[in-house]
PDB file of N, CA and C in Angstrom:
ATOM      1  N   UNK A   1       0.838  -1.178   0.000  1.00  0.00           N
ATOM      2  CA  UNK A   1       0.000   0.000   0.000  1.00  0.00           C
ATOM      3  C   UNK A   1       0.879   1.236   0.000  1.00  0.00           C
ATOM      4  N   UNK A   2       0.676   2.085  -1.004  1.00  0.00           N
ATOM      5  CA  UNK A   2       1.271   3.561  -0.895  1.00  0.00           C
ATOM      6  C   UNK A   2       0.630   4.286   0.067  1.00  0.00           C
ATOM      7  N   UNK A   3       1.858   4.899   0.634  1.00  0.00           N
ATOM      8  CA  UNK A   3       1.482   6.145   1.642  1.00  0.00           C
ATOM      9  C   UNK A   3       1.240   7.444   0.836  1.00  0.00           C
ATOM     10  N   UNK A   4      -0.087   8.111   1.386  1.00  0.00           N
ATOM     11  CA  UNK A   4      -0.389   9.287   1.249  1.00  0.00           C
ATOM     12  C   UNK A   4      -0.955  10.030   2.235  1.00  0.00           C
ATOM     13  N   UNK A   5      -0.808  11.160   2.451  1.00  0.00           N
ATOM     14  CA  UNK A   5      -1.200  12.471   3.480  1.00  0.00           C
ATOM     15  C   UNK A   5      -2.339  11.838   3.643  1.00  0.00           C
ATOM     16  N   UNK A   6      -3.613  11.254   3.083  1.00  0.00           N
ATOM     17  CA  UNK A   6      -4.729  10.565   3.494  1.00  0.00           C
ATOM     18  C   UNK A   6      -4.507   9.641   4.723  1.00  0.00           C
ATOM     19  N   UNK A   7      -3.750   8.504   3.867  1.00  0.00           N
ATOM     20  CA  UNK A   7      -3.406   7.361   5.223  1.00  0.00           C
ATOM     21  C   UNK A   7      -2.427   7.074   5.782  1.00  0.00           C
ATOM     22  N   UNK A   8      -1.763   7.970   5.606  1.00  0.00           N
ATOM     23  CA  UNK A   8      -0.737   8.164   7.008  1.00  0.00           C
ATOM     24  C   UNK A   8      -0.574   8.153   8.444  1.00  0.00           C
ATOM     25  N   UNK A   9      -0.581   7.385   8.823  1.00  0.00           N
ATOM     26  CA  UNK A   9      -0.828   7.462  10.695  1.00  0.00           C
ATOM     27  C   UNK A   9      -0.535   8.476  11.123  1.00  0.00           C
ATOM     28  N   UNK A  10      -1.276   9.242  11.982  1.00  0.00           N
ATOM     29  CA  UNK A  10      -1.288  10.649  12.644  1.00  0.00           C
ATOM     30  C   UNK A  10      -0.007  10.905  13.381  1.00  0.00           C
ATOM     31  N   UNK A  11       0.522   9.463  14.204  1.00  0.00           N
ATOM     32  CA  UNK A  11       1.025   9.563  15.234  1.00  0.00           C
ATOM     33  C   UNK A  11       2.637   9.529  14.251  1.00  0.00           C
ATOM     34  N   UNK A  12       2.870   9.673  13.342  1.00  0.00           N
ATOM     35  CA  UNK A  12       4.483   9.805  12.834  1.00  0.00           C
ATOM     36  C   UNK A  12       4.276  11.321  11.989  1.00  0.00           C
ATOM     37  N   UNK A  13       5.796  12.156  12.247  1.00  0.00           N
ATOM     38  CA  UNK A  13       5.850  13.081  11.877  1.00  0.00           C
ATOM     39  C   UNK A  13       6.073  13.031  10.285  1.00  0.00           C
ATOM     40  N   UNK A  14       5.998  13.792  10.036  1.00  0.00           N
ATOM     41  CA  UNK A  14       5.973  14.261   8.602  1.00  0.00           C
ATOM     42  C   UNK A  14       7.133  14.961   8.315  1.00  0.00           C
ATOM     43  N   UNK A  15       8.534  14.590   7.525  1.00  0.00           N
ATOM     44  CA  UNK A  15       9.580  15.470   7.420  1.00  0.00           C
ATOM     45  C   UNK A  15       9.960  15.739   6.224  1.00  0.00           C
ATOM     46  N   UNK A  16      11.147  15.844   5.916  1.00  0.00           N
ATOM     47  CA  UNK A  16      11.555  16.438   3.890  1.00  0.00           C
ATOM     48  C   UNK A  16      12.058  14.807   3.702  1.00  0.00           C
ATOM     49  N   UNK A  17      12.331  15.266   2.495  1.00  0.00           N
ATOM     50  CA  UNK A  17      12.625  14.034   1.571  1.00  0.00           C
ATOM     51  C   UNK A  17      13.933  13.488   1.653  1.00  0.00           C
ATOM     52  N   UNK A  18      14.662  13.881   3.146  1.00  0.00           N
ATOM     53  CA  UNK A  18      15.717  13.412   2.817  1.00  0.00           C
ATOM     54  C   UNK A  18      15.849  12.051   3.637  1.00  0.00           C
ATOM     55  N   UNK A  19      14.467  11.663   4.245  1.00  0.00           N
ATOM     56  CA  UNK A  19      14.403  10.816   4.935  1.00  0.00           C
ATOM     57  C   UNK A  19      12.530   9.839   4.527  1.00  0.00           C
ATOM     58  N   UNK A  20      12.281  10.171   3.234  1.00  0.00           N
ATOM     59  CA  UNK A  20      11.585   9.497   3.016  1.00  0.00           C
ATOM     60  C   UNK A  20       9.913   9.953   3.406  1.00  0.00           C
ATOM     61  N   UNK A  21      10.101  10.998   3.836  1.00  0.00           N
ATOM     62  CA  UNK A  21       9.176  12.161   4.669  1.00  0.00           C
ATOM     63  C   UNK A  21       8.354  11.492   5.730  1.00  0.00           C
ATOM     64  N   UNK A  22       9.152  10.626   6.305  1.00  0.00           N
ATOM     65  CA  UNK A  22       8.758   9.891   7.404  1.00  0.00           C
ATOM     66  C   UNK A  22       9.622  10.056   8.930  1.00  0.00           C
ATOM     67  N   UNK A  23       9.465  10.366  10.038  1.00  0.00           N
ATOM     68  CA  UNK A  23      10.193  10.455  10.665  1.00  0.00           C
ATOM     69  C   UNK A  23       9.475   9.576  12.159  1.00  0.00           C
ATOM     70  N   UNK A  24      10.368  10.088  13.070  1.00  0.00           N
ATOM     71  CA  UNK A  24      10.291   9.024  14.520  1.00  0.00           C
ATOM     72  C   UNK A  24       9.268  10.088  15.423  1.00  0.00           C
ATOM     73  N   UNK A  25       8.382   9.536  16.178  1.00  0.00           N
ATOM     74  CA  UNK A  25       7.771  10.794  17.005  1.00  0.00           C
ATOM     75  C   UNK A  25       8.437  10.764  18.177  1.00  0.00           C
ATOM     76  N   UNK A  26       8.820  12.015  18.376  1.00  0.00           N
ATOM     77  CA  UNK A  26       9.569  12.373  19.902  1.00  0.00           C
ATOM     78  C   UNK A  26       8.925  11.555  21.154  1.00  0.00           C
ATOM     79  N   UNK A  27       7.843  11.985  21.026  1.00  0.00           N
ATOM     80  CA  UNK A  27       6.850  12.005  22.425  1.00  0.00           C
ATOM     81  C   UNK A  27       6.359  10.122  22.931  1.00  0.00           C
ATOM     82  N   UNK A  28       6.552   9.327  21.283  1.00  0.00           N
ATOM     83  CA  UNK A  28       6.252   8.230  21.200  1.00  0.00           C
ATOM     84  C   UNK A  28       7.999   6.861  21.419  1.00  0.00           C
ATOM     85  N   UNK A  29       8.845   7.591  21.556  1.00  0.00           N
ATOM     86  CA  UNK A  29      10.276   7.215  21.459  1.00  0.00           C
ATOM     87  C   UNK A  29      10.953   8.303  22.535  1.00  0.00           C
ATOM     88  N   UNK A  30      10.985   8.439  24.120  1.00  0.00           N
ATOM     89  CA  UNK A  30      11.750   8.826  24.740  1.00  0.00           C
ATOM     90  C   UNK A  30      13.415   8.425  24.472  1.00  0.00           C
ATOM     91  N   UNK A  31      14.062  10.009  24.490  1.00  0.00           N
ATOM     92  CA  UNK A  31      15.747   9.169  24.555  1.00  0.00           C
ATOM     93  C   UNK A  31      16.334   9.798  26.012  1.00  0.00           C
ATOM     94  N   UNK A  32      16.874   9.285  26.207  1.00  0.00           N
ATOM     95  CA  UNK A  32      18.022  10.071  27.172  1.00  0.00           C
ATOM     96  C   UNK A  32      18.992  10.442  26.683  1.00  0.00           C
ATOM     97  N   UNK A  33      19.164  11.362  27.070  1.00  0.00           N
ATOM     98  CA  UNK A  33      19.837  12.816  26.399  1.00  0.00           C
ATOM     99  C   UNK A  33      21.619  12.705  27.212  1.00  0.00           C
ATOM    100  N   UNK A  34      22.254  12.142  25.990  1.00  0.00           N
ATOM    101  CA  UNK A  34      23.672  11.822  26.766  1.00  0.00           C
ATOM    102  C   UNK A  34      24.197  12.680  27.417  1.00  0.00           C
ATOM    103  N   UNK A  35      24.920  12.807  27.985  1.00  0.00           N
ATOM    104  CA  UNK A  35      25.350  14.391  28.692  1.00  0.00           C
ATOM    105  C   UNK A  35      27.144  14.528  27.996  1.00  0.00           C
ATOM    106  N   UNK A  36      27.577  15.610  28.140  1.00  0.00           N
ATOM    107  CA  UNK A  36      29.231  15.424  27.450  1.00  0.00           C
ATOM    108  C   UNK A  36      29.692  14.599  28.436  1.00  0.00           C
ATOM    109  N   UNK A  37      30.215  14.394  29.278  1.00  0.00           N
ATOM    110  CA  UNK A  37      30.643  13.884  30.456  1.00  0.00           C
ATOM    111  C   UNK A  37      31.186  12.418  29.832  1.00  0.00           C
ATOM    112  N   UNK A  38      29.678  11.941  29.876  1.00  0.00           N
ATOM    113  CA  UNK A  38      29.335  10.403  29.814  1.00  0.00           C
ATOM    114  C   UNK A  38      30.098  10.266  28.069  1.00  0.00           C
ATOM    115  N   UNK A  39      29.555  10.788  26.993  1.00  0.00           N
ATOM    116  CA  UNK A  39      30.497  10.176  25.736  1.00  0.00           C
ATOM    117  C   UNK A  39      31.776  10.806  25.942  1.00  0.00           C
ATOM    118  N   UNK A  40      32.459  11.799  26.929  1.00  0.00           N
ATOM    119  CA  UNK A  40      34.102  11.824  26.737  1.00  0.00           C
ATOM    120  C   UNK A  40      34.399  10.565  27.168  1.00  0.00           C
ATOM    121  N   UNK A  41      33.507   9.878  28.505  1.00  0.00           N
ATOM    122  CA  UNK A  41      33.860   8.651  29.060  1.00  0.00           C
ATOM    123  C   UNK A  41      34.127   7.607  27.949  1.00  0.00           C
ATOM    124  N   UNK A  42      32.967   7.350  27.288  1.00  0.00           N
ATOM    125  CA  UNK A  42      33.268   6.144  26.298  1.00  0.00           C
ATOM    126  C   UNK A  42      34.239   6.575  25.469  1.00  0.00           C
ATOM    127  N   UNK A  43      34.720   7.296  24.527  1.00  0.00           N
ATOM    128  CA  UNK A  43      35.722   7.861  23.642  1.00  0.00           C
ATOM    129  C   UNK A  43      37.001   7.646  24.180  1.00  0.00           C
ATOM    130  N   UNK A  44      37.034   8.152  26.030  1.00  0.00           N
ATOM    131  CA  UNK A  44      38.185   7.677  26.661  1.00  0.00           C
ATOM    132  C   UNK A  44      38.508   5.987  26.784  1.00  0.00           C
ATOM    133  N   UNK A  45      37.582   5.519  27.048  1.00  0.00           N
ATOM    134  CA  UNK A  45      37.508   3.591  27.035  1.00  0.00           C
ATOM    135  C   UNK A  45      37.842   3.283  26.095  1.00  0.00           C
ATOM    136  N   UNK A  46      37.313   3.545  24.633  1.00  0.00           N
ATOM    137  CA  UNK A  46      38.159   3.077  22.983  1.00  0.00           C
ATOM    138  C   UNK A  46      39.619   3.569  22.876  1.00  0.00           C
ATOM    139  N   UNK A  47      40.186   4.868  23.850  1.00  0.00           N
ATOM    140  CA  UNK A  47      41.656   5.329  23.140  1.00  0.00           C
ATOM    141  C   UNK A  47      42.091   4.206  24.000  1.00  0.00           C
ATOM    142  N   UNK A  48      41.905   4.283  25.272  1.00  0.00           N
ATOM    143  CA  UNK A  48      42.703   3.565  26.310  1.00  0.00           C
ATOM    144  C   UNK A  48      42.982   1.970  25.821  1.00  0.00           C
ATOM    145  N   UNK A  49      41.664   1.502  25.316  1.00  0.00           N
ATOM    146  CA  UNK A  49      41.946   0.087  24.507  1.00  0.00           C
ATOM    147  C   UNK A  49      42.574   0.295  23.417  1.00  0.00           C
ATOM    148  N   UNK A  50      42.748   1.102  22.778  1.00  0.00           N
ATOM    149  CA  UNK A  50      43.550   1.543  21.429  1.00  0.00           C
ATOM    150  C   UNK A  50      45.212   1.463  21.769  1.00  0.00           C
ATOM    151  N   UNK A  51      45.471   2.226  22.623  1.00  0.00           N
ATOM    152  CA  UNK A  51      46.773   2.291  23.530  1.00  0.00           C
ATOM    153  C   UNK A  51      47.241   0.872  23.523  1.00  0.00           C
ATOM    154  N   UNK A  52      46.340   0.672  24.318  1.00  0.00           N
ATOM    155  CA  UNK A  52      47.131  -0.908  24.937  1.00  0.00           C
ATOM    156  C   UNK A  52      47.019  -1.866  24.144  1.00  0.00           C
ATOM    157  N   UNK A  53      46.695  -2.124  22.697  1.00  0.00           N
ATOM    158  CA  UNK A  53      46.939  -2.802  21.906  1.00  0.00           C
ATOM    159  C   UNK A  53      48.066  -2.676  21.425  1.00  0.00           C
ATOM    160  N   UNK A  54      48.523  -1.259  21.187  1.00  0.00           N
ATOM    161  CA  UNK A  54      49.546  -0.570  20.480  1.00  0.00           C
ATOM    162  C   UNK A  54      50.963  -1.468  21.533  1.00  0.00           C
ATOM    163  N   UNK A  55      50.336  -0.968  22.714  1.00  0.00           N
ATOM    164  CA  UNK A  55      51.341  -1.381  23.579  1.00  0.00           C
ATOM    165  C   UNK A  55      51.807  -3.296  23.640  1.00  0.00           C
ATOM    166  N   UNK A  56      50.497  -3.880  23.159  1.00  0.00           N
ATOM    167  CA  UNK A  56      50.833  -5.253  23.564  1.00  0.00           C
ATOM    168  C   UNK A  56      51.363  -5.536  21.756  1.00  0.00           C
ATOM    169  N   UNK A  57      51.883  -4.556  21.193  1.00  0.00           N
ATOM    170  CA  UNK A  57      52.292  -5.053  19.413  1.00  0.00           C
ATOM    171  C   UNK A  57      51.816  -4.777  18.249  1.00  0.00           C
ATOM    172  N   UNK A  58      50.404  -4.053  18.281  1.00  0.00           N
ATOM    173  CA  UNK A  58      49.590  -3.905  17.279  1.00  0.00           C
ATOM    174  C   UNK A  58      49.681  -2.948  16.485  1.00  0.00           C
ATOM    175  N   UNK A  59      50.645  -2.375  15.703  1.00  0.00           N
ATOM    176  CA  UNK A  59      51.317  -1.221  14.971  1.00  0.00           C
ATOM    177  C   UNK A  59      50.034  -0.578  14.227  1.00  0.00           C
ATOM    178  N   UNK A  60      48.978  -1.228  13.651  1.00  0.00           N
ATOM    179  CA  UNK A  60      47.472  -0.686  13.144  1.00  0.00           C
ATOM    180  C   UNK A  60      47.159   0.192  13.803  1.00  0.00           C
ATOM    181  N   UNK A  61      47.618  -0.424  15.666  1.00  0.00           N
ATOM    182  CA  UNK A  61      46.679   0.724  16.753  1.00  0.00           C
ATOM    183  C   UNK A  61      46.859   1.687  17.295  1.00  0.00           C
ATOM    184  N   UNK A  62      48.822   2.346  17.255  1.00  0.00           N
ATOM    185  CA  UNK A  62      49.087   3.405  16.478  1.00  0.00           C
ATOM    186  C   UNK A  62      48.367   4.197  15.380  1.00  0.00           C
ATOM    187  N   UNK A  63      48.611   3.557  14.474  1.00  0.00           N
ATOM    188  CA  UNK A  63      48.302   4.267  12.903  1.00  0.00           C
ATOM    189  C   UNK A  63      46.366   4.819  13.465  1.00  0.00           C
ATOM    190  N   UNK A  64      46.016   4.187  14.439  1.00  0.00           N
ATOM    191  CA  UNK A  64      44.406   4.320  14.239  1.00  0.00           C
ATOM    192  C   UNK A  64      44.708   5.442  15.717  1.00  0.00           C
ATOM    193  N   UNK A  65      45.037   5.524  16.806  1.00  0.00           N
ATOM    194  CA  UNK A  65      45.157   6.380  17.304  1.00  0.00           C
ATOM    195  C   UNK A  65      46.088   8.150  16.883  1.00  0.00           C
ATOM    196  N   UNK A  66      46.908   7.811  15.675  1.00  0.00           N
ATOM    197  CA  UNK A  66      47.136   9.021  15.146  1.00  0.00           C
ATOM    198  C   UNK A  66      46.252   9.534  13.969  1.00  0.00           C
ATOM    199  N   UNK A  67      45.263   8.676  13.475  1.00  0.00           N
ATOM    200  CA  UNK A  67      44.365   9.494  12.616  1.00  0.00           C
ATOM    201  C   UNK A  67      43.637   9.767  14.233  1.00  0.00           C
ATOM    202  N   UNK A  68      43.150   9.526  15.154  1.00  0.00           N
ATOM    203  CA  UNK A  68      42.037  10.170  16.309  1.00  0.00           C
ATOM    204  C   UNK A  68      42.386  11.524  16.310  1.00  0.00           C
ATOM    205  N   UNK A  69      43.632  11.185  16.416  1.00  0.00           N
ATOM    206  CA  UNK A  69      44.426  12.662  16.924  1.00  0.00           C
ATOM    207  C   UNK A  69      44.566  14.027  16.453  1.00  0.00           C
ATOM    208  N   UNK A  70      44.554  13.574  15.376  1.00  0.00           N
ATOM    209  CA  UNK A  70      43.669  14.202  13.776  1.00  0.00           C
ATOM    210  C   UNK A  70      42.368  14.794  14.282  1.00  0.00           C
ATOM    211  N   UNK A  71      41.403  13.772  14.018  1.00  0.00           N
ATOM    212  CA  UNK A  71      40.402  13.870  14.180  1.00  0.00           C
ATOM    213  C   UNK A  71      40.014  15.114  15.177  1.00  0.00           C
ATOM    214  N   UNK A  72      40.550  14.700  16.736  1.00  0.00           N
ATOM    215  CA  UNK A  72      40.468  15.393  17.548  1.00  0.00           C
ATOM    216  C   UNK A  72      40.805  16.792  17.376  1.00  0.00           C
ATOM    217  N   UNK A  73      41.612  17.411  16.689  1.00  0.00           N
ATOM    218  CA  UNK A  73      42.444  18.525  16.584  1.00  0.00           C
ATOM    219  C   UNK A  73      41.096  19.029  15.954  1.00  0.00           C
ATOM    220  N   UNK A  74      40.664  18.552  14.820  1.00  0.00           N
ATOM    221  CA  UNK A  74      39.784  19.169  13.954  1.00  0.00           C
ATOM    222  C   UNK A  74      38.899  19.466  14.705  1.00  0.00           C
ATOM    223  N   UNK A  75      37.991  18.621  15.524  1.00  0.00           N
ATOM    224  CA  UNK A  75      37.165  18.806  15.887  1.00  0.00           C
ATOM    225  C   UNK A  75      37.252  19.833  17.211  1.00  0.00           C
ATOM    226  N   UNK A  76      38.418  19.762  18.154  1.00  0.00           N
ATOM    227  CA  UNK A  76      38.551  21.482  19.027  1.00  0.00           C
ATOM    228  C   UNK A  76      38.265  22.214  18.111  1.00  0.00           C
ATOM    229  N   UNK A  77      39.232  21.903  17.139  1.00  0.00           N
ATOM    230  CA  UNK A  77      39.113  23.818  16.308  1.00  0.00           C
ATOM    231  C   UNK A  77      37.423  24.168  15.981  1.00  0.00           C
ATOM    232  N   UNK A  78      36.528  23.257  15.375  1.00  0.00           N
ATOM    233  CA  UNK A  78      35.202  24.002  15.242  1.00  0.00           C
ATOM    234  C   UNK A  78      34.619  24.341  16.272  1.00  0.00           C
ATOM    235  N   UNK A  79      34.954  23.233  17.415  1.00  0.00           N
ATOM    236  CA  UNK A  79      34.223  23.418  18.791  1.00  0.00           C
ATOM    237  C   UNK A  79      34.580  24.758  19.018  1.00  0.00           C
ATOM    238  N   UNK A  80      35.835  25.290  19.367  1.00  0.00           N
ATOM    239  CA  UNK A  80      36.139  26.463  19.610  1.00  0.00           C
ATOM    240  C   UNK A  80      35.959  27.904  19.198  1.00  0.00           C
ATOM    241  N   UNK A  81      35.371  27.397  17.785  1.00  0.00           N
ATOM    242  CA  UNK A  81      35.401  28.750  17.057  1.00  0.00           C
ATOM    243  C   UNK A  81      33.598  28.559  17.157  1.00  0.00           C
ATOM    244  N   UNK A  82      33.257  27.730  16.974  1.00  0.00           N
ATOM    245  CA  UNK A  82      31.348  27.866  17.035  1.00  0.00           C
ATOM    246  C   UNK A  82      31.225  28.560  18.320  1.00  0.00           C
ATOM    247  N   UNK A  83      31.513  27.746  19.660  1.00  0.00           N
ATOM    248  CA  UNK A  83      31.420  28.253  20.526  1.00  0.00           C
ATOM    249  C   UNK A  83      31.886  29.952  20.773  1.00  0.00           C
ATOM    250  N   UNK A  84      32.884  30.525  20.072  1.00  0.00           N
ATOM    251  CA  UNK A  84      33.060  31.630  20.365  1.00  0.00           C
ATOM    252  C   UNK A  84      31.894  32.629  19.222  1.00  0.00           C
ATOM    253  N   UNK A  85      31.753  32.095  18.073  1.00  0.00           N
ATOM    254  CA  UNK A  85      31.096  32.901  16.902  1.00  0.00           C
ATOM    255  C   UNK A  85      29.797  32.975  17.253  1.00  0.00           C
ATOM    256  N   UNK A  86      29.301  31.545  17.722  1.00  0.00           N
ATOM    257  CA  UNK A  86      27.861  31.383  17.379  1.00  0.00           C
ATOM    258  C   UNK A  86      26.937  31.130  18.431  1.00  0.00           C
ATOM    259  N   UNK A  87      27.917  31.415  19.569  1.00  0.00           N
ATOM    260  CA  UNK A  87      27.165  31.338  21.348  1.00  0.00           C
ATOM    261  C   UNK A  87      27.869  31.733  21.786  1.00  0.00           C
ATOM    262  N   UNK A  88      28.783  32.696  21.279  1.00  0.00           N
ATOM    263  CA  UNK A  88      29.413  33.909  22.364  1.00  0.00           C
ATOM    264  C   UNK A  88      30.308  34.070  23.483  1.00  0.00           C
ATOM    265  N   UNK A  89      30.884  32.575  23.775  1.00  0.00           N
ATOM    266  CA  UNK A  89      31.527  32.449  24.497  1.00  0.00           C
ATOM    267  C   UNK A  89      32.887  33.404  24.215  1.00  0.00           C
ATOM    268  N   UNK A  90      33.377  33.952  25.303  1.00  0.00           N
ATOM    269  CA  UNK A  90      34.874  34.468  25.582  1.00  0.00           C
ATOM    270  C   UNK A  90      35.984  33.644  25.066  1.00  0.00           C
ATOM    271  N   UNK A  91      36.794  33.809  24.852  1.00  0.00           N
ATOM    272  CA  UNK A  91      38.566  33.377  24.397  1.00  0.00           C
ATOM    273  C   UNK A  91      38.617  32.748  26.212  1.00  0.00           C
ATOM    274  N   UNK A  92      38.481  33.812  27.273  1.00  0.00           N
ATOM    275  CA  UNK A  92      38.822  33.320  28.419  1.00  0.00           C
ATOM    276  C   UNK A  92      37.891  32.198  28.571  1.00  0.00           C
ATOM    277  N   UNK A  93      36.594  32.353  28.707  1.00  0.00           N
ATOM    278  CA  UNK A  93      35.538  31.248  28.932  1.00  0.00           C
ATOM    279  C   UNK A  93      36.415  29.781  28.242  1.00  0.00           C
ATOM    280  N   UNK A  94      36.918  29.629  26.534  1.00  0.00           N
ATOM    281  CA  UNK A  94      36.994  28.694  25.900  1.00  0.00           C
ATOM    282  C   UNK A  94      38.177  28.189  26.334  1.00  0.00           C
ATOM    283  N   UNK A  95      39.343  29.081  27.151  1.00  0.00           N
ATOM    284  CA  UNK A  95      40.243  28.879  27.693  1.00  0.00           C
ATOM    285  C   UNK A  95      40.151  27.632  28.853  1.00  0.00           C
ATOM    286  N   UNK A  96      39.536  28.291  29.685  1.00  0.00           N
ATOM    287  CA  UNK A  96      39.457  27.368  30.815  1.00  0.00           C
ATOM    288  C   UNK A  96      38.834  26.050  30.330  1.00  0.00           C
ATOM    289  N   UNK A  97      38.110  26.136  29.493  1.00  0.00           N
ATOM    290  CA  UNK A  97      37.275  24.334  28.981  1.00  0.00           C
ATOM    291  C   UNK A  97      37.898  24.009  28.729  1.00  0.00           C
ATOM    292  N   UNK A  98      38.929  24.386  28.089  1.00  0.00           N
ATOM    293  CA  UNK A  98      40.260  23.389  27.237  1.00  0.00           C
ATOM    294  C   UNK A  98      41.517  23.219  28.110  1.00  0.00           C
ATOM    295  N   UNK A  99      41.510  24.143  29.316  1.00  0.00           N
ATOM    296  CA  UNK A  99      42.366  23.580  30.108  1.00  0.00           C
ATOM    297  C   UNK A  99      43.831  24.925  29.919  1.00  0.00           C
ATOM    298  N   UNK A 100      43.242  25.850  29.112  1.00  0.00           N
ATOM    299  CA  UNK A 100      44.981  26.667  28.767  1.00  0.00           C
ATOM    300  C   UNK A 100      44.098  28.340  29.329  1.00  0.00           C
ATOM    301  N   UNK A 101      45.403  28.945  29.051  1.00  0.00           N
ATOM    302  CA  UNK A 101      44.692  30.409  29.160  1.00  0.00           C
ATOM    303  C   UNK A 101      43.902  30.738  28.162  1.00  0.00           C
ATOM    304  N   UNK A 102      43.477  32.108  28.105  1.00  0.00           N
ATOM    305  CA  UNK A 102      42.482  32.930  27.127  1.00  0.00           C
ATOM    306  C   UNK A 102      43.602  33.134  26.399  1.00  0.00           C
ATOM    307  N   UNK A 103      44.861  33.590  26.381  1.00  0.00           N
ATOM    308  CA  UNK A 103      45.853  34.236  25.228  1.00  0.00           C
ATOM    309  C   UNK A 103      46.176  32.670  24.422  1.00  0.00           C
ATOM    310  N   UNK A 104      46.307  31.591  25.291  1.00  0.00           N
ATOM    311  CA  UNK A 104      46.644  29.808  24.654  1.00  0.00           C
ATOM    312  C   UNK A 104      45.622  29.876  23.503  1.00  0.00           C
ATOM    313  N   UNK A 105      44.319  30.244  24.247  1.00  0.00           N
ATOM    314  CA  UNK A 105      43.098  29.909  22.942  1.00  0.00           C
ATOM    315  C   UNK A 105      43.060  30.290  22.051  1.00  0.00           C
ATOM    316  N   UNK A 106      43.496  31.777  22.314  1.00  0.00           N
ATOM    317  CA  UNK A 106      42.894  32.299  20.941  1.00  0.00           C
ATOM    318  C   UNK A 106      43.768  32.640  20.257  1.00  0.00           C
ATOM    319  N   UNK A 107      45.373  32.335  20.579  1.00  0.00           N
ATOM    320  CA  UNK A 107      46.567  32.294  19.316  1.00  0.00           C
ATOM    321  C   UNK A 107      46.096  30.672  19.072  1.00  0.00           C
ATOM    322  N   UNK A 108      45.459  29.679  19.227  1.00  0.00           N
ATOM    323  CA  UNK A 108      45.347  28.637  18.536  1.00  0.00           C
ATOM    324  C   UNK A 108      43.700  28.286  17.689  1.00  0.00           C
ATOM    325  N   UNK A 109      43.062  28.911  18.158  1.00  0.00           N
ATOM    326  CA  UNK A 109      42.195  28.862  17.601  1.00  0.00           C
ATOM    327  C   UNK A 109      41.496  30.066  16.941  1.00  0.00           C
ATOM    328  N   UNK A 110      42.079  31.265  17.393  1.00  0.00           N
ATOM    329  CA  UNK A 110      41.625  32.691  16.632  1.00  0.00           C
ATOM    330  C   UNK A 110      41.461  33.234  15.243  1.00  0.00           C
ATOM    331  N   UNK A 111      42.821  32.773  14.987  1.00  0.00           N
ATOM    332  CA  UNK A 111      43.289  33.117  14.089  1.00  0.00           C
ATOM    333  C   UNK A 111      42.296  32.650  12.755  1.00  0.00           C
ATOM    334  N   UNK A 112      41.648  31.640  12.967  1.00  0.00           N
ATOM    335  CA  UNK A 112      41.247  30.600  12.381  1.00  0.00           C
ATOM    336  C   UNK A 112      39.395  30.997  12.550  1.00  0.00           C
ATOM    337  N   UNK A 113      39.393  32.227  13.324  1.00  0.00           N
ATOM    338  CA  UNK A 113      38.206  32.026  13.366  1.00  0.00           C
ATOM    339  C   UNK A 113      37.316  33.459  12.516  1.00  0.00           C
TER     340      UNK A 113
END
């Protein structure tokens, strides 16, 4: 049976086409809402097993912890610059999250922003 705006079940949202204009209903699918905390935790559990492969011989688990590292770099830099462009946070504010001063931040991420 084809779906149409006729017989469509009420209870699913209606979205664009990039999903088939079908979507999940919020209210019908509770999530819990991860907090940062909890996924730095898991991210920390995969390097730490990443490590110690490296460590027990596994030269791959190198090569896969220096693309992270990568990864990671990239991903401060947008964190840092959204957060300052697009919610206003301070150089000092972004300082202290990252652990350096306000002058650390924003010769590393300023420039760039």
């Amino acid at each position: 049976m084809t779906s149409t705006p006729e017989n469509r079940p009420t209870h699913i949202k209606v979205l664009g086409p990039e999903n088939g204009g079908f979507g999940v209903n919020d209210s019908l699918t509770p999530k819990r809402r991860r907090e940062a905390r909890e996924l730095g935790a898991a991210v920390n559990r995969l390097l730490v097993a990443l490590r110690r492969r490296a460590c027990d011989g596994d030269l791959q688990a190198l090569v896969e912890l220096r693309a992270l590292d990568l990864v990671l770099a990239e991903n401060m830099l947008i964190a840092a610059v959204t957060l300052n462009r697009k919610h206003g946070y301070s150089w000092a504010d972004i300082g202290v999250g990252a652990g350096m001063s306000r002058q650390a931040a924003q010769q590393r991420w300023g420039r760039r922003s």
